[in-house]
N, C-alpha and C. Protein backbone atom coordinates (compact mmCIF):
# COMPACT_ATOMS: atom_id res chain seq x y z
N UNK A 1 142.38 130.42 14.92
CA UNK A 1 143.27 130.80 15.98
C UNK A 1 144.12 129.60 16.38
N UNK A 2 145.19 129.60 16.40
CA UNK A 2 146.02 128.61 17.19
C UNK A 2 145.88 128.32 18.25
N UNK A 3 146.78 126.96 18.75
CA UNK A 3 146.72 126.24 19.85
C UNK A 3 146.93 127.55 21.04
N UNK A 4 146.50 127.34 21.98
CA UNK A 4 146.56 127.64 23.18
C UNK A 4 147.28 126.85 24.34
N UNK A 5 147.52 127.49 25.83
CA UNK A 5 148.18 126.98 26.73
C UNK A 5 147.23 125.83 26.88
N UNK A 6 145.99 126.06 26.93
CA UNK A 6 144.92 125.51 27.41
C UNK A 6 144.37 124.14 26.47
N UNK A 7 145.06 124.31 25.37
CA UNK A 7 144.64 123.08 24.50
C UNK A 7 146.06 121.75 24.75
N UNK A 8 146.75 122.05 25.25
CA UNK A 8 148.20 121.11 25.03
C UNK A 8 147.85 120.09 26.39
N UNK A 9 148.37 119.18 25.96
CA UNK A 9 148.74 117.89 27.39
C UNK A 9 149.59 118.98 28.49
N UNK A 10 149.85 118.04 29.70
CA UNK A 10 150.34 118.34 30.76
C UNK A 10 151.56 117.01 30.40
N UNK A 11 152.62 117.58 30.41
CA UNK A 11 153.78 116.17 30.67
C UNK A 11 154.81 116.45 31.27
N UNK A 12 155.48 115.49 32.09
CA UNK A 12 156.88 115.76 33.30
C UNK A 12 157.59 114.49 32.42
N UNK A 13 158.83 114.82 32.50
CA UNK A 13 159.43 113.62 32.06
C UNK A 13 161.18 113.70 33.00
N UNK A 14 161.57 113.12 33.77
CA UNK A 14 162.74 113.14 35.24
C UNK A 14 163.56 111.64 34.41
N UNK A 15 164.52 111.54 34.91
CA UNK A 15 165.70 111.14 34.49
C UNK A 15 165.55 110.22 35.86
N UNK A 16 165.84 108.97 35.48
CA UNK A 16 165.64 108.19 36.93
C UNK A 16 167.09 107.05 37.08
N UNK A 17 167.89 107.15 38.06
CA UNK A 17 169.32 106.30 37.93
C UNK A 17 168.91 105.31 38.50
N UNK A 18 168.06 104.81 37.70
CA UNK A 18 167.69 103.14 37.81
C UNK A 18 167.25 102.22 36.84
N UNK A 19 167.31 101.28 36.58
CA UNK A 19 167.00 100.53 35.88
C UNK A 19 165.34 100.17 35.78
N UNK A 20 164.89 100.17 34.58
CA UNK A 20 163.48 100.09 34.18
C UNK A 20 162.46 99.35 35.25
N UNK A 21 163.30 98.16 35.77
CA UNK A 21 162.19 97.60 36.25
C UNK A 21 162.57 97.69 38.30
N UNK A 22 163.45 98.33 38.25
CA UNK A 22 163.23 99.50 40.00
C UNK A 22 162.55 100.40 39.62
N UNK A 23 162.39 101.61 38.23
CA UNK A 23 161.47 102.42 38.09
C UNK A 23 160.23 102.06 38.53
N UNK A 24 159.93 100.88 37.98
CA UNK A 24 158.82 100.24 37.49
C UNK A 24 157.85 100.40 38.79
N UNK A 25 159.04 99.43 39.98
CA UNK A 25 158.79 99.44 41.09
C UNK A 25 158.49 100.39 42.40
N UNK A 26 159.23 101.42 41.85
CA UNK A 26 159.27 102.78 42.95
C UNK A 26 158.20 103.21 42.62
N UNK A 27 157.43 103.34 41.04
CA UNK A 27 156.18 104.19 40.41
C UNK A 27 154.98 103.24 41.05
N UNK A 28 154.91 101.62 41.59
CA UNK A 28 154.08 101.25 41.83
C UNK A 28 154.11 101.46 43.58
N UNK A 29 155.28 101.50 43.73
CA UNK A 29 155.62 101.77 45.37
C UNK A 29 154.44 103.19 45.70
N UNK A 30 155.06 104.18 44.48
CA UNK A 30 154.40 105.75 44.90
C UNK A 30 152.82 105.37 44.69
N UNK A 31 152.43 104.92 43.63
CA UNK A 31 150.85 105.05 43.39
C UNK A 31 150.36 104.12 44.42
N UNK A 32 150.85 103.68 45.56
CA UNK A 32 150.32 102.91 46.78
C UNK A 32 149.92 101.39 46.18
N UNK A 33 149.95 100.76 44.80
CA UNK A 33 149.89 99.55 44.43
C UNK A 33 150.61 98.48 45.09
N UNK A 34 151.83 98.84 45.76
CA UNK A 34 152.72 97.81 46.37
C UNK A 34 152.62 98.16 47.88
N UNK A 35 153.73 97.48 49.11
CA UNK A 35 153.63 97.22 50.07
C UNK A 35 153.82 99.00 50.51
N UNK A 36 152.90 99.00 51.81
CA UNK A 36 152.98 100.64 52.26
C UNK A 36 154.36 101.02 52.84
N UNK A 37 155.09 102.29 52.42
CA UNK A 37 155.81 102.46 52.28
C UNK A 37 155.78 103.92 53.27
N UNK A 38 156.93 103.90 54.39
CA UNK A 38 156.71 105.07 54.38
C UNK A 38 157.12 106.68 54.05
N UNK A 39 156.69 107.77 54.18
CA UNK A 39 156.64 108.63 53.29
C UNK A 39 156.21 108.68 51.98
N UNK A 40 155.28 107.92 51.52
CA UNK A 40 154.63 108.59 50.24
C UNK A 40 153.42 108.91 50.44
N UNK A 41 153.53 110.14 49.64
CA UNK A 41 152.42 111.12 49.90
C UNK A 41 150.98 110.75 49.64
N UNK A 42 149.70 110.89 50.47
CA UNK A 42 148.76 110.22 50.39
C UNK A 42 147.93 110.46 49.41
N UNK A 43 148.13 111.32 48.39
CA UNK A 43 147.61 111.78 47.15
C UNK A 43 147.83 110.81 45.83
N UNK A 44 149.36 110.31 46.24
CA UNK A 44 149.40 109.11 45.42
C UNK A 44 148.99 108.00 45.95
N UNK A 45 149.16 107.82 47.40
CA UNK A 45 148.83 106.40 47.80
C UNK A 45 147.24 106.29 47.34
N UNK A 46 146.21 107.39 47.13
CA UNK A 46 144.81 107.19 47.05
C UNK A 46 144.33 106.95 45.98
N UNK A 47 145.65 106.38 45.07
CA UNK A 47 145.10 105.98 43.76
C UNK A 47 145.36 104.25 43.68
N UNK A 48 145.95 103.71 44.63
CA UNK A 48 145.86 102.39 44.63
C UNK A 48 144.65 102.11 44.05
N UNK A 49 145.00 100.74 43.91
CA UNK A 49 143.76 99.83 42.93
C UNK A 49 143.02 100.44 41.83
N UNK A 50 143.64 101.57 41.88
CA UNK A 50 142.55 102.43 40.33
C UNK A 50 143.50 102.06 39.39
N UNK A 51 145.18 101.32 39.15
CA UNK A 51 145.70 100.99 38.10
C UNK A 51 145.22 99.86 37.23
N UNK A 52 145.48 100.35 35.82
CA UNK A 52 145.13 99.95 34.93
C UNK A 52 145.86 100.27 33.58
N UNK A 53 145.66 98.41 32.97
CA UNK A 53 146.82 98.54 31.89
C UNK A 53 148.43 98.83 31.81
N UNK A 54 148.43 97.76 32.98
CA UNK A 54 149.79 98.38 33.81
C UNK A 54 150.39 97.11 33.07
N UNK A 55 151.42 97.61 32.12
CA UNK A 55 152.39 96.49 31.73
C UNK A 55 153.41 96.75 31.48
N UNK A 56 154.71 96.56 32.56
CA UNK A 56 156.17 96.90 32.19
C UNK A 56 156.68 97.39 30.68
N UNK A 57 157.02 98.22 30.56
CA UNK A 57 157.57 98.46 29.35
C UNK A 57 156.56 99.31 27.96
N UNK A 58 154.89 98.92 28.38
CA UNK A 58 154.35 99.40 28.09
C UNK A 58 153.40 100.60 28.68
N UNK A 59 154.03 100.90 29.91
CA UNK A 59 153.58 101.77 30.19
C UNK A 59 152.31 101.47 31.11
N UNK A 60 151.60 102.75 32.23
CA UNK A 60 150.34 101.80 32.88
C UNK A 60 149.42 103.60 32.27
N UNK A 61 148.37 103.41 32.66
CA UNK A 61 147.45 104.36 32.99
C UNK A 61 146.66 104.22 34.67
N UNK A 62 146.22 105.36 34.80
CA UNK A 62 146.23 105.67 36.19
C UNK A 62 144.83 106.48 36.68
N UNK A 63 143.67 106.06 37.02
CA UNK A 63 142.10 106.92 36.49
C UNK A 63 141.99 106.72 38.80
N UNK A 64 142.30 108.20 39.12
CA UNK A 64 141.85 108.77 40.26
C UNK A 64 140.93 109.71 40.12
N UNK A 65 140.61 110.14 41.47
CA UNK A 65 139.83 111.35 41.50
C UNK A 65 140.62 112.43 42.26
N UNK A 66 140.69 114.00 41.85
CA UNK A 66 141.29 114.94 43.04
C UNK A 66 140.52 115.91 42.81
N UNK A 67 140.33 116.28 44.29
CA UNK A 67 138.92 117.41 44.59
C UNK A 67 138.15 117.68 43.55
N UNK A 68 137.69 115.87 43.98
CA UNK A 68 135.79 115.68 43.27
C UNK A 68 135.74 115.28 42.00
N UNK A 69 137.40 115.52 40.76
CA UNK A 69 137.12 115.67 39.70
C UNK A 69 137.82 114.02 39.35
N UNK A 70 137.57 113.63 38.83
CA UNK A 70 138.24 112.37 37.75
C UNK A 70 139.36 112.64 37.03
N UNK A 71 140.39 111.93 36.53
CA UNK A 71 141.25 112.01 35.92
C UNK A 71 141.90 110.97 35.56
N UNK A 72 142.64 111.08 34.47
CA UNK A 72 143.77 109.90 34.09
C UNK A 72 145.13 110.34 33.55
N UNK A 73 146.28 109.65 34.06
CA UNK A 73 147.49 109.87 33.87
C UNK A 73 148.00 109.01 32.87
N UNK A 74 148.97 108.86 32.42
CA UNK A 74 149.63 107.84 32.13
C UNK A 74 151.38 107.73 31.74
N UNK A 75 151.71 106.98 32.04
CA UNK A 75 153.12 106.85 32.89
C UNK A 75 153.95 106.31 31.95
N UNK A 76 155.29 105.96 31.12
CA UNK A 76 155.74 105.30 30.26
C UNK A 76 157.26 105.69 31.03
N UNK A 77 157.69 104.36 31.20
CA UNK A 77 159.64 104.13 31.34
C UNK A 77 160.13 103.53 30.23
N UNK A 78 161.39 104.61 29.61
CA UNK A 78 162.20 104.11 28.50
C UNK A 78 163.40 104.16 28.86
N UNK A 79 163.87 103.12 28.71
CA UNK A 79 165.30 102.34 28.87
C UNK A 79 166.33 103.34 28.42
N UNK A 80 167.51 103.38 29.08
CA UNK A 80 168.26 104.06 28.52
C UNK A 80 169.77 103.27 29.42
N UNK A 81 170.05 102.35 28.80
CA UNK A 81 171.88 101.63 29.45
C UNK A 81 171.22 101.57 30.71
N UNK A 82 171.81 101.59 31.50
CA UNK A 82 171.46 101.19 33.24
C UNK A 82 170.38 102.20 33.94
N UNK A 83 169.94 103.12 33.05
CA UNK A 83 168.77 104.24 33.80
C UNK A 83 167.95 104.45 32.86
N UNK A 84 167.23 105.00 33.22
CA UNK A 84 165.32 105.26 32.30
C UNK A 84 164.78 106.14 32.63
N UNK A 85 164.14 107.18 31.48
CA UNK A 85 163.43 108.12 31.36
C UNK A 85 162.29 107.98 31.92
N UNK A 86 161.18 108.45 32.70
CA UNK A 86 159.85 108.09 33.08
C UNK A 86 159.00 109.43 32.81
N UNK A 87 158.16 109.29 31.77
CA UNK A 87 156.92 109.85 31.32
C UNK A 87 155.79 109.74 32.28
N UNK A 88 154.97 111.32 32.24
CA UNK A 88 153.94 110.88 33.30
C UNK A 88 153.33 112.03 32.00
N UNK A 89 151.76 112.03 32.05
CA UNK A 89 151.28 113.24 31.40
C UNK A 89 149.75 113.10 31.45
N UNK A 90 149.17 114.04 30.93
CA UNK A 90 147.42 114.11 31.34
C UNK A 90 147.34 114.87 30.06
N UNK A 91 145.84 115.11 29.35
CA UNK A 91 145.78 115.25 27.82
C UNK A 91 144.25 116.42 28.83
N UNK A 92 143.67 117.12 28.49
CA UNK A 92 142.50 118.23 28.55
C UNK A 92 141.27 116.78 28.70
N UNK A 93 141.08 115.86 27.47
CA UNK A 93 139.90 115.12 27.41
C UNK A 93 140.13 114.20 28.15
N UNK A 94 141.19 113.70 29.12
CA UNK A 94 141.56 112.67 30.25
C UNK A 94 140.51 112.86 31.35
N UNK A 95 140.86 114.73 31.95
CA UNK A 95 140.26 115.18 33.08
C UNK A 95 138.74 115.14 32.81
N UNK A 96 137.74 114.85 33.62
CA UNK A 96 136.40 115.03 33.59
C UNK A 96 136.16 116.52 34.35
N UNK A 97 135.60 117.03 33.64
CA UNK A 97 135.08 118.14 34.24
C UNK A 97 136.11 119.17 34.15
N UNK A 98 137.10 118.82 33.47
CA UNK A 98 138.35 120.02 33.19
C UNK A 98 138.56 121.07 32.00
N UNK A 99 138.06 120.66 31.66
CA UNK A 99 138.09 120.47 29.71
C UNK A 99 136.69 120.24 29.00
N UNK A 100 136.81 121.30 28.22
CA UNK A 100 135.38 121.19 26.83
C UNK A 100 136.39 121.14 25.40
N UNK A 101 136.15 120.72 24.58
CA UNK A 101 136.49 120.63 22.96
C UNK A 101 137.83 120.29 23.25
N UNK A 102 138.30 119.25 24.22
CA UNK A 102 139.83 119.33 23.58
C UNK A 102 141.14 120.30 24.78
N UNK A 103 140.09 121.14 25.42
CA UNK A 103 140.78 122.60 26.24
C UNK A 103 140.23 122.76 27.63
N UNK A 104 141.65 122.85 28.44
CA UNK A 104 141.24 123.28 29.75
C UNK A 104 140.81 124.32 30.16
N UNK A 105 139.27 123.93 30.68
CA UNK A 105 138.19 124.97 31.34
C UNK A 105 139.17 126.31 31.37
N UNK A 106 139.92 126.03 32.28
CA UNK A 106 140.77 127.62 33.26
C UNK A 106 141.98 127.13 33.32
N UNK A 107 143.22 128.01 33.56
CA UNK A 107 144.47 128.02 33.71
C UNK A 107 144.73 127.68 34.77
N UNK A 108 143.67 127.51 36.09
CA UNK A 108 144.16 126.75 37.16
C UNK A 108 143.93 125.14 37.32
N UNK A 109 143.09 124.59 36.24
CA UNK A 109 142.92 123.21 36.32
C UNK A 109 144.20 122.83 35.35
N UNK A 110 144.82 123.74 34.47
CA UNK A 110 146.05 123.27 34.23
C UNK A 110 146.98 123.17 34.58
N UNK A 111 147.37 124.36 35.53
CA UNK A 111 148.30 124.39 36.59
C UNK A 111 148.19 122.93 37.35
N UNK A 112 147.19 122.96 38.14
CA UNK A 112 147.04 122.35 39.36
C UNK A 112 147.71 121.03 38.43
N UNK A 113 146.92 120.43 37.64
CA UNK A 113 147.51 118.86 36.90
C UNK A 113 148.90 119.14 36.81
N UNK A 114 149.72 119.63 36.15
CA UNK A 114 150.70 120.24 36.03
C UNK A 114 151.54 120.22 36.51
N UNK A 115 151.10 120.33 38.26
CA UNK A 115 151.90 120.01 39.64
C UNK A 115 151.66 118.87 39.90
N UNK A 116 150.90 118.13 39.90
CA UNK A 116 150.50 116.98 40.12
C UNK A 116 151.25 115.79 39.11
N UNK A 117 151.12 116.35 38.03
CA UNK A 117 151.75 115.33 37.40
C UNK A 117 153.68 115.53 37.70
N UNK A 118 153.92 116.83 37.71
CA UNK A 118 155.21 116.64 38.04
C UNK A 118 155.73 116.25 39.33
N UNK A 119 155.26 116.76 40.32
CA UNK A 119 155.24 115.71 41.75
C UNK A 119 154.93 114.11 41.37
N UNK A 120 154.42 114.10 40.96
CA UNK A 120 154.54 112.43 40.81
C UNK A 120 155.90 111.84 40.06
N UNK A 121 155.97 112.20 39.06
CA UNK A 121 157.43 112.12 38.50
C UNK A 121 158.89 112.39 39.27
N UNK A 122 158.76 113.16 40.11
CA UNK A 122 159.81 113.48 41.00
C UNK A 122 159.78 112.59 42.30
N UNK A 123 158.48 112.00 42.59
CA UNK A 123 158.36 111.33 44.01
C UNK A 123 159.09 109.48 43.35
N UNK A 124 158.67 109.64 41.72
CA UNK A 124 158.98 108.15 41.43
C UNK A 124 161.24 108.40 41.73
N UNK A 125 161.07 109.04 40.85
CA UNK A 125 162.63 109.71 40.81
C UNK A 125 162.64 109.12 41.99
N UNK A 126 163.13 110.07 42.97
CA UNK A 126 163.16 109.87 44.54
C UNK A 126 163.28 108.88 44.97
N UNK A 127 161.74 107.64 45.10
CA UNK A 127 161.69 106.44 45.53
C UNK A 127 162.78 105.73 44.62
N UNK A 128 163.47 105.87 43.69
CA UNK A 128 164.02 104.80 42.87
C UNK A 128 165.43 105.43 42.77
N UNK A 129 165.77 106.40 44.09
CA UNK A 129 166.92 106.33 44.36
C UNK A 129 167.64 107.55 43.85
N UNK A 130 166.91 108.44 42.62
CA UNK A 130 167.81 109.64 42.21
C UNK A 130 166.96 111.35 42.47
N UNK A 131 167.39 112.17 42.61
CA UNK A 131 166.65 113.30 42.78
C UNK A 131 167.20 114.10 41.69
N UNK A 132 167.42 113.07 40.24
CA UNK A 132 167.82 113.97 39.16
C UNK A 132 166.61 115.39 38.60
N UNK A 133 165.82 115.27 39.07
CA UNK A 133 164.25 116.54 38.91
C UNK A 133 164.27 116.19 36.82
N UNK A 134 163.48 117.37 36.72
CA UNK A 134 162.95 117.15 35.34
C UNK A 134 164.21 117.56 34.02
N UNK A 135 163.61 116.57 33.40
CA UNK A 135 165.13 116.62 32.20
C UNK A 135 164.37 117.34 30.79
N UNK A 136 162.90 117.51 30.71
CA UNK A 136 162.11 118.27 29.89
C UNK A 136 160.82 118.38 30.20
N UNK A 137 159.54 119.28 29.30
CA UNK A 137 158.74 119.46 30.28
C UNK A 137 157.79 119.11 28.91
C-alpha cells in the first residue's frame, strides 16, 4: 500500500523580506532564546533553552514538549539576494508518542503539528518584518 497522509513530514516554508541573519534573529527572538520580546506567543517562548545545534546557515533543531508529548522541529534559512526562505518541519519519528513505524498515530496529531509548525513559520515571518504567509507547504 502506499504512502499515506499519515506517513509524510509536516513542513511550512514562508518567504521572509529579510536577510538571513535578521531571520536568524526574529526565529531566535520567537523560540524565546533571545531578549523577551513582547507579543510572542508563549508556546514558542516555552521552548527556550531546549535549542540545539543551532548554527546560522545550518539550520537549528528545536526538542519541546506540547500537551505532555515531546517533539522536535527543525528550522533551515536559505538565502535568497536580500531575503530568505525559512524551513520549519517535524518528520512522524521526531514526535514521541505520535507515531509507530514511521506514521502518525491519528490525523489529529498531524494536524495539530501542522499548525504548530506553520504558526511558527509565520510568527518568524512577522517578527522579521514581512507577513508574506506560506510560499509552499
Amino acid at each position: 500500500m502506499g504512502g499515506t497522509l499519515f506517513d509524510r513530514e509536516v513542513s511550512s516554508t514562508v518567504a521572509v523580506a529579510a536577510p538571513v541573519e535578521q531571520a536568524w534573529r526574529a526565529l531566535l527572538i520567537v523560540l524565546g532564546a533571545e531578549a523577551d520580546v513582547p507579543g510572542v506567543p508563549v508556546a514558542f517562548g516555552a521552548m527556550a533553552g531546549r535549542l540545539r545545534d543551532a548554527v546560522p546557515g545550518d539550520g537549528l533543531a528545536v526538542r519541546a514538549r506540547v500537551g505532555g508529548r515531546a517533539y522536535e522541529l527543525s528550522a533551515h534559512l536559505v538565502p535568497r539576494g536580500a531575503q530568505c526562505d525559512l524551513t520549519v518541519d517535524a518528520a512522524p519519528d521526531d514526535v514521541d508518542g505520535a507515531q509507530t513505524d514511521g506514521r502518525w498515530h491519528h490525523h489529529q496529531a498531524y494536524q495539530a503539528m501542522k499548525r504548530l509548525v506553520r504558526a511558527l513559520a509565520r510568527e518568524v515571518s512577522r517578527v522579521a518584518g514581512d507577513a508574506a504567509g506560506p510560499v509552499a507547504r
